[in-house]
Protein backbone atom coordinates (compact mmCIF):
# COMPACT_ATOMS: atom_id res chain seq x y z
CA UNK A 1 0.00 0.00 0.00
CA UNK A 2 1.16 3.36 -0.62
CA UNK A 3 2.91 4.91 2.16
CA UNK A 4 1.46 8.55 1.28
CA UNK A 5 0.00 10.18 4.00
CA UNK A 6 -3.86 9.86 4.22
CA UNK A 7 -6.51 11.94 5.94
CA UNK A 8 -7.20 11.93 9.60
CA UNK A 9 -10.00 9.47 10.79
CA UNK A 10 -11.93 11.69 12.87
CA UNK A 11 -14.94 9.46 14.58
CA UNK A 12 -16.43 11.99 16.84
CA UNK A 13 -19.00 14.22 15.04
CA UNK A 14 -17.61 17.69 16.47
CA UNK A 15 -14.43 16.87 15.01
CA UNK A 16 -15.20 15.68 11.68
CA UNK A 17 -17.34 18.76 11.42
CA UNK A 18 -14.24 20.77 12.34
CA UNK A 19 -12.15 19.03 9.86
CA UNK A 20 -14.64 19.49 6.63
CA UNK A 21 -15.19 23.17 7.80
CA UNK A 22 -11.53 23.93 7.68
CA UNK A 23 -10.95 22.16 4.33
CA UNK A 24 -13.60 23.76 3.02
CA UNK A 25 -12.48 27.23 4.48
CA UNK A 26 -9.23 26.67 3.30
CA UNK A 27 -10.54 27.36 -0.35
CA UNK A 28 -11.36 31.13 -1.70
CA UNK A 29 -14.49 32.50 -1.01
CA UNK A 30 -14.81 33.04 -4.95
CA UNK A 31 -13.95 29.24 -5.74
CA UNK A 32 -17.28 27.95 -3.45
CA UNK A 33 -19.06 31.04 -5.43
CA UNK A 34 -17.95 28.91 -8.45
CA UNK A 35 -19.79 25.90 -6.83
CA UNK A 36 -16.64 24.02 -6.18
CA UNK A 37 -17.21 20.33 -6.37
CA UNK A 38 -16.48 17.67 -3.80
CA UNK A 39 -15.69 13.98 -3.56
CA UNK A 40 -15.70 11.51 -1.19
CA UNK A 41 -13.41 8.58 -1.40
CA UNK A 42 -14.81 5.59 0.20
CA UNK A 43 -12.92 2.51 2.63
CA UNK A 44 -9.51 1.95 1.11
CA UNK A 45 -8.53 5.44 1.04
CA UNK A 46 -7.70 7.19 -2.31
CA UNK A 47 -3.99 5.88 -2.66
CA UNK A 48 -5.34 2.26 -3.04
CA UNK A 49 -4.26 2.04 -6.38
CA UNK A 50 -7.51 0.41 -7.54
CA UNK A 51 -11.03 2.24 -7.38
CA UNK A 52 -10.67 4.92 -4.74
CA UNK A 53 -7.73 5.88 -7.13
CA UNK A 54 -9.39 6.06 -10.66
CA UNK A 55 -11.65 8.49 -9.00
CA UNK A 56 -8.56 10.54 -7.69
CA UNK A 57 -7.10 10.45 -10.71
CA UNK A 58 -10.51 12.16 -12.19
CA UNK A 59 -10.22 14.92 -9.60
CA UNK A 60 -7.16 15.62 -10.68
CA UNK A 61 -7.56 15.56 -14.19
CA UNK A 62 -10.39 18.28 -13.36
CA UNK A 63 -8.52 20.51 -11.27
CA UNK A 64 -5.59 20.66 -13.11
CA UNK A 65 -7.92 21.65 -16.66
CA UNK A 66 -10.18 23.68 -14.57
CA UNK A 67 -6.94 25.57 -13.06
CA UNK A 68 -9.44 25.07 -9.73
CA UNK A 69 -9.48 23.89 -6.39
CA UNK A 70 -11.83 20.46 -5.32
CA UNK A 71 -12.99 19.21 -1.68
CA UNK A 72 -12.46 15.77 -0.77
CA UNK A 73 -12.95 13.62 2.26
CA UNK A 74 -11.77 9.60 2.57
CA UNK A 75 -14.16 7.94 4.62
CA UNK A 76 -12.50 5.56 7.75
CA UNK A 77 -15.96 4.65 9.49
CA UNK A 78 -19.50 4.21 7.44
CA UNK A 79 -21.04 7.22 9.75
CA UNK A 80 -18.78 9.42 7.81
CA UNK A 81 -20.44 8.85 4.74
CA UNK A 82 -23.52 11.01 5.13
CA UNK A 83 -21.82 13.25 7.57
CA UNK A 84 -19.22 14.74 5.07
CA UNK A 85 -21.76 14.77 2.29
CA UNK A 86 -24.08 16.53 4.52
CA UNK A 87 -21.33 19.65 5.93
CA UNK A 88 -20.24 19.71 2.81
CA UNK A 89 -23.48 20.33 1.20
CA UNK A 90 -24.46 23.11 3.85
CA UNK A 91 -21.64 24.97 2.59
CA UNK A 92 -22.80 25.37 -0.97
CA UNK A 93 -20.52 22.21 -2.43
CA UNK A 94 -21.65 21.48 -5.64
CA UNK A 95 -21.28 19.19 -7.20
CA UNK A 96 -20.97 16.00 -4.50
CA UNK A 97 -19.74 12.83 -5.66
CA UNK A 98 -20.04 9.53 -4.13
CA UNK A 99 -17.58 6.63 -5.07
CA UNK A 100 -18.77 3.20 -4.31
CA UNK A 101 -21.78 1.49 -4.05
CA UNK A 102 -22.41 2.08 -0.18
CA UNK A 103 -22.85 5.49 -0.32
CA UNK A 104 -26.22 5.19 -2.15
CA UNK A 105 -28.24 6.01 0.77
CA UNK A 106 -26.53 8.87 2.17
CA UNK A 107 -26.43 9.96 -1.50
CA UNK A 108 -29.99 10.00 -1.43
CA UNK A 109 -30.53 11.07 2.19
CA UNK A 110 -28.59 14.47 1.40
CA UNK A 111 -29.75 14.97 -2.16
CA UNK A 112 -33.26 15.06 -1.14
CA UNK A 113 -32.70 17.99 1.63
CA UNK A 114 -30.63 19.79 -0.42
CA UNK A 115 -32.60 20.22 -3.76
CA UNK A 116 -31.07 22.73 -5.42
CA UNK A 117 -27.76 20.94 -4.92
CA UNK A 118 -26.19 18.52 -7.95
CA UNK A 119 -24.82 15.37 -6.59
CA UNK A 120 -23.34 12.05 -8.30
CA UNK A 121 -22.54 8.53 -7.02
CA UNK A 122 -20.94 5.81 -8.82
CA UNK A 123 -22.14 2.13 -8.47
CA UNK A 124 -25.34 2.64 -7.39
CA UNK A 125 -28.66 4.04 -8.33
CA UNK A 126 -30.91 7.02 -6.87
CA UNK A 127 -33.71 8.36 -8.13
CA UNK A 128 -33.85 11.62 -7.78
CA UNK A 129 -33.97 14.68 -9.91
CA UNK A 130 -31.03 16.03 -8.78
CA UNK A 131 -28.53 12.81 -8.82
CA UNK A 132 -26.87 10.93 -11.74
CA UNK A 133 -26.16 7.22 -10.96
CA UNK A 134 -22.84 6.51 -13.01
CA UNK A 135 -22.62 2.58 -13.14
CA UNK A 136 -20.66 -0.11 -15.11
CA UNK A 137 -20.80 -3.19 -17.46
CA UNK A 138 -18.07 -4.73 -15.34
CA UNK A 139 -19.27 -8.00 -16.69
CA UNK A 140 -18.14 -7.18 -20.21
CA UNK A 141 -14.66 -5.85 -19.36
CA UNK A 142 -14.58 -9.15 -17.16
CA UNK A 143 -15.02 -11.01 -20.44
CA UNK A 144 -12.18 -9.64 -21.59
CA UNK A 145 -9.86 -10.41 -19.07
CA UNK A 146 -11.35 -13.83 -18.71
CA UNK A 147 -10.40 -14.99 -21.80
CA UNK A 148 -6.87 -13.50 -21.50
CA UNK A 149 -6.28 -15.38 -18.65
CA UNK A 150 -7.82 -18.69 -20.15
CA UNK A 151 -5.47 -18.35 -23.38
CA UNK A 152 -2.52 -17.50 -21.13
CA UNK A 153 -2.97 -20.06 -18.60
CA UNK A 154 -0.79 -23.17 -19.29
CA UNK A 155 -2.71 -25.57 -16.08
CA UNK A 156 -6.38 -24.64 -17.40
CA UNK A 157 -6.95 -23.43 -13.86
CA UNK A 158 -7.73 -20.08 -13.59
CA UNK A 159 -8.62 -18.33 -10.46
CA UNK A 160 -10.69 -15.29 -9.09
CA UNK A 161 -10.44 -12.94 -5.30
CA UNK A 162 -13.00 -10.96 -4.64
CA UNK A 163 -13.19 -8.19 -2.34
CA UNK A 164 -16.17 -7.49 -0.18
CA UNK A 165 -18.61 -10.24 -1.01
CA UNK A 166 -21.75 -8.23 -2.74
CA UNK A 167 -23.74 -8.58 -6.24
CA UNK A 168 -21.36 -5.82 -7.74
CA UNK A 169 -18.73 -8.48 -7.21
CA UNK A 170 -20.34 -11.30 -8.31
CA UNK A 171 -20.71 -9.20 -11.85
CA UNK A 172 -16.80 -9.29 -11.63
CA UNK A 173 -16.59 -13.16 -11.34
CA UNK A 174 -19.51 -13.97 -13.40
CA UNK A 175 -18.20 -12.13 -16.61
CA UNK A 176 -14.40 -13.24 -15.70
CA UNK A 177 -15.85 -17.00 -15.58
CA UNK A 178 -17.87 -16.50 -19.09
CA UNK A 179 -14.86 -15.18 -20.86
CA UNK A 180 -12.62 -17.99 -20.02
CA UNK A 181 -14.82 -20.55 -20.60
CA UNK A 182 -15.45 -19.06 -24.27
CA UNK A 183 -12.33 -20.09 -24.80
CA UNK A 184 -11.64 -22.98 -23.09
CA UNK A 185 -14.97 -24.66 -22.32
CA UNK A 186 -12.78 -27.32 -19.60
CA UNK A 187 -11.00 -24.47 -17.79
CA UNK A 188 -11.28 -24.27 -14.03
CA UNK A 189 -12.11 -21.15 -11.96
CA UNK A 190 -11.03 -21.10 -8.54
CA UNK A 191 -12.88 -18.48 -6.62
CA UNK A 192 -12.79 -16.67 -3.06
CA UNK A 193 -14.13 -13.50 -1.36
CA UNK A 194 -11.70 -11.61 0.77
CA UNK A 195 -14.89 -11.32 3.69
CA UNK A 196 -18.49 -9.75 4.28
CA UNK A 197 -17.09 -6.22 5.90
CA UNK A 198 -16.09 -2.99 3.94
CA UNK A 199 -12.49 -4.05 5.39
CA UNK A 200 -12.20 -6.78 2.85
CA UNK A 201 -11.23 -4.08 0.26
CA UNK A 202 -8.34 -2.70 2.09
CA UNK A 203 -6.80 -6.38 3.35
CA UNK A 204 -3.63 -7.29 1.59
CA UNK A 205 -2.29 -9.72 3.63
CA UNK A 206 -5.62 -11.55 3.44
CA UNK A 207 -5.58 -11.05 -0.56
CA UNK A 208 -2.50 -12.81 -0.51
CA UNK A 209 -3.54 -15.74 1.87
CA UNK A 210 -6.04 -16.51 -1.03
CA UNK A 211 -4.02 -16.22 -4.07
CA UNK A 212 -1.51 -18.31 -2.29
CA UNK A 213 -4.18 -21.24 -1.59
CA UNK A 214 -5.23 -20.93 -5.41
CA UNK A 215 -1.95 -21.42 -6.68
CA UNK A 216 -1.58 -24.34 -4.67
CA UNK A 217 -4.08 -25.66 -6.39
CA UNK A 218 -2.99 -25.22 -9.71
CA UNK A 219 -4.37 -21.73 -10.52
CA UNK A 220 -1.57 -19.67 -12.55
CA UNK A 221 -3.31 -16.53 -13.49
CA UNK A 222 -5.30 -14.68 -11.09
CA UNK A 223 -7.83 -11.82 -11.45
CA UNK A 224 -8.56 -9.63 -8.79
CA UNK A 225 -11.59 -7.39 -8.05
CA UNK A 226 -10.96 -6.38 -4.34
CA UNK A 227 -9.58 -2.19 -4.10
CA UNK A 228 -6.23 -2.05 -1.87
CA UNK A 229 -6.68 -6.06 -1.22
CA UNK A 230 -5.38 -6.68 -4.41
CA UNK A 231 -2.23 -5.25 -3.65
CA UNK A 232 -1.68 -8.59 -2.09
CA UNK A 233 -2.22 -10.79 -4.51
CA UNK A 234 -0.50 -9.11 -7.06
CA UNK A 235 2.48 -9.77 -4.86
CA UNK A 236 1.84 -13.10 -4.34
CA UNK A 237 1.76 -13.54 -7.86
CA UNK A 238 5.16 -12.34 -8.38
CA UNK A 239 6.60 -14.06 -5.66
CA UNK A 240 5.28 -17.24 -7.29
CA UNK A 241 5.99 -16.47 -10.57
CA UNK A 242 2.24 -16.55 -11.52
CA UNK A 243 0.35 -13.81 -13.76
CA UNK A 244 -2.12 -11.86 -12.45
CA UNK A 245 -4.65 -9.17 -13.82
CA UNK A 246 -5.40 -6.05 -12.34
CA UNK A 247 -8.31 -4.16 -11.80
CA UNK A 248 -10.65 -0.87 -12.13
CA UNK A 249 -6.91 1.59 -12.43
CA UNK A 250 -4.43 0.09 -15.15
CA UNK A 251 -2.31 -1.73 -12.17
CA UNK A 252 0.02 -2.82 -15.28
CA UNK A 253 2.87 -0.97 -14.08
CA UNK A 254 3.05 -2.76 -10.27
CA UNK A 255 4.63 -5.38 -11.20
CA UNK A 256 5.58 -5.74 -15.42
CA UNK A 257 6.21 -8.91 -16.15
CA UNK A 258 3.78 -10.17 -13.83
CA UNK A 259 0.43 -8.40 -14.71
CA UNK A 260 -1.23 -10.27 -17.53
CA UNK A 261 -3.32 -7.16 -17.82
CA UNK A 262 -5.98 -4.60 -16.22
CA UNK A 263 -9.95 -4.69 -16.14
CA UNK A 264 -9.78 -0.83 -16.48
CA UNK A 265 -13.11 0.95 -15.25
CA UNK A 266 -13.03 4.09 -15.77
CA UNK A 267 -14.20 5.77 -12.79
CA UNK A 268 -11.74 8.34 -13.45
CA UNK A 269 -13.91 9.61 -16.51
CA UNK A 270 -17.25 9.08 -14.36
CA UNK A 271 -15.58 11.64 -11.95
CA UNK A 272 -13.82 13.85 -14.21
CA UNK A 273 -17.15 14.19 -16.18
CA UNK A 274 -19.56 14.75 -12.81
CA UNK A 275 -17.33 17.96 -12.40
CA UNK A 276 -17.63 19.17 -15.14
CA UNK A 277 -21.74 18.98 -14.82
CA UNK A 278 -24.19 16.76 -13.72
CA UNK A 279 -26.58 14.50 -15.38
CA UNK A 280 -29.34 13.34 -13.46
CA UNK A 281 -30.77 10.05 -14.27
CA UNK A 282 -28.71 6.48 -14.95
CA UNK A 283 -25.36 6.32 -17.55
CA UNK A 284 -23.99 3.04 -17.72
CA UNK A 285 -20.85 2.77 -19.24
CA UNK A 286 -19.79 -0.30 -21.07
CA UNK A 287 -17.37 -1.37 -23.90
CA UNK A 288 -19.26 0.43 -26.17
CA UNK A 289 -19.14 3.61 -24.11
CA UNK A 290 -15.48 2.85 -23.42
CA UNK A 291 -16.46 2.66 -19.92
CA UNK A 292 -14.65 -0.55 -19.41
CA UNK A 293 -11.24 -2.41 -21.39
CA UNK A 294 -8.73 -4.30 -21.14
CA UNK A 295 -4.99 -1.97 -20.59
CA UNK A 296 -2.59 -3.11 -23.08
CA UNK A 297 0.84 -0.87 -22.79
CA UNK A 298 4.51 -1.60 -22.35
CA UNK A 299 4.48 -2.97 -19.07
CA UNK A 300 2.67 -5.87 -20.09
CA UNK A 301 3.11 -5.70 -23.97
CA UNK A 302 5.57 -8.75 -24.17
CA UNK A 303 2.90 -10.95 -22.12
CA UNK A 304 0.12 -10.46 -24.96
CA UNK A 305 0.27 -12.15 -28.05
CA UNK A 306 -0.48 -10.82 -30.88
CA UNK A 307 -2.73 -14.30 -31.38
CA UNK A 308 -4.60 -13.12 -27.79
CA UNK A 309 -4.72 -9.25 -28.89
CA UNK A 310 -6.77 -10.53 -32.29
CA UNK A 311 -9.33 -12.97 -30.53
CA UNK A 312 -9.76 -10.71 -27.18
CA UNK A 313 -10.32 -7.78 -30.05
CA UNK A 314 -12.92 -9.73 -31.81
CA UNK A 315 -14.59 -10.36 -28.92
CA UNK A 316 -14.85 -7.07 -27.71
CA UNK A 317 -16.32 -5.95 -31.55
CA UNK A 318 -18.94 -8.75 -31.05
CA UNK A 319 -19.87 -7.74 -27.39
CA UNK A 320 -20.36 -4.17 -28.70
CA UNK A 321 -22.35 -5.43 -31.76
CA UNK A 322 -24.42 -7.46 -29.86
CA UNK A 323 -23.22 -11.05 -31.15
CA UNK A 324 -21.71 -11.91 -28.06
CA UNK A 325 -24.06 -11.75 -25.00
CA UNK A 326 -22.23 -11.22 -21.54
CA UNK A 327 -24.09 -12.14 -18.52
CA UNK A 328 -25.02 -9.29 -15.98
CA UNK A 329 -25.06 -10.96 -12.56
CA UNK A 330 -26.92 -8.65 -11.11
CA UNK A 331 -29.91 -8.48 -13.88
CA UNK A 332 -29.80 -12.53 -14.14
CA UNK A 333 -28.54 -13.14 -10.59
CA UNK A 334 -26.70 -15.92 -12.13
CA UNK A 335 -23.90 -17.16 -13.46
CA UNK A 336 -23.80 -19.86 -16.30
């Protein structure tokens, strides 16, 4: 994990209070005229080189094109979630983004008391006129990967580590599963969930415990969908000598020679383009939408064949087209 330093976890209410007050007082007078926007970075912190990260990344890509300041917060208990939504809100933030799924309901908690307020959230849906619900096909950039891994793997045993064990997750596996076995109907997926608890995406050691196991059991590529857990099994992998794919950031350049590839979602331009103005209603962002891909660059250029490049391309064209149907998880619930 990165070593930067990371906001202070302030549990007591007058403090937190305190600490979004003075962030927010830190910027010009004229900048929260301007409506200056907000995020807030959920568990795993916004150096976890995974999710929280992407939408970092978008922040910064805003601020450094809008020559403008940006609030943020990184949330170390769930209570935080509404509460730094809601102070920021009462000082005219605007707009308020959400990253990750379990800030739906504060999402929709503040929205509705503050009306005239924009606010966005990313992996989950509310329904209000003054919210845009940014979600992804994760199932079809899954796909991708899944196959990669199938046509790399030399055992036929593939394997899969979760992070917090929820539907969005399951999407994850379930597209990761179909794309492997569309190329290799016998392949084997391995498959474990870090745990139940928003600390199973920032668990490392844990993510390494599992990738370990799966090797053991033949697995030589893993994929993992788990934030700052994955940090851990990428590690693993290299220590074995095992590939592994990345997720949600292009993780490519952690370890070259060891990362098969990236399921890149692009939270980054979710965030970047809630800045710039909100949207209310649902955008889902898929292949199609670029939303989702697989990261092919120099770290990780000598691992793809050009053989792999041209079927995992195909496949994406058909996907897009509408010749290959992915599997959403959570619109099927299953997984076949």
């Amino acid at each position: 994990m990165s070593s930067t330093p990371r906001l202070l976890s302030l549990r007591l209410e007058p403090l937190f209070a305190g600490a979004v007050a003075a962030a927010l007082a830190a910027a010009s007078g004229a900048a929260l005229a301007q409506k200056q926007p907000a995020v807030i970075y959920d568990m795993g912190g916004k150096y976890d080189k995974s999710f929280n990260q992407a939408a970092f990344d978008g922040a910064e890509r805003w601020k450094k094109e809008a020559g403008k300041p940006y609030l943020e917060f990184e949330i170390s208990n769930p209570t935080q979630r509404e509460q730094a939504k809601r102070r920021m809100a009462e000082r005219g933030a605007d707009p308020i983004v959400g990253i990750g799924f379990a800030q739906g309901s504060s999402t929709e908690k503040v929205a509705k008391d503050f009306p005239k307020l924009s606010f966005a959230i990313i992996d989950s849906v509310v329904p209000l006129p003054n919210v845009q619900s940014i979600v992804f096909k994760e199932h079809e950039g899954s796909f991708l990967v899944g196959m990669m891994a199938a046509m790399a793997s030399k055992t036929g045993k593939v394997g899969f580590v979760g992070g917090m064990d929820i539907p969005l997750i399951r999407k994850f596996q379930c597209g990761y599963e179909q794309g492997a076995k569309y190329v290799n109907p016998n392949v084997q997926v391995l498959a474990n969930m870090t745990g139940t608890t928003p600390t199973a995406w920032n668990d490392p050691a844990r993510g390494a415990e599992l990738a370990k196991s799966q090797f053991a059991g033949g697995v030589d590529v893993v994929f993992a969908a788990a934030g700052g857990t994955g940090v851990g099994v990428y590690q693993a992998a290299k220590d074995a000598g095992k590939l592994a794919i990345g997720v949600d950031s292009n993780q490519n350049h952690l370890h070259p020679g060891t990362m098969l590839t990236s399921m890149v979602k692009r939270v980054d331009v979710a965030v970047y383009n809630a800045f710039k103005g909100v949207k209310p209603g649902v955008t889902a962002l898929g292949l199609a939408e670029g939303g989702v891909d697989y990261a092919l660059d120099e770290h990780n250029a000598k691992l793809v064949s050009a053989d792999m490049k041209k079927k995992v391309d195909a496949a994406k064209a058909d996907i897009i087209a509408g010749k290959i149907k992915v599997i959403d998880y959570m619109a099927a619930n299953a997984c076949k």
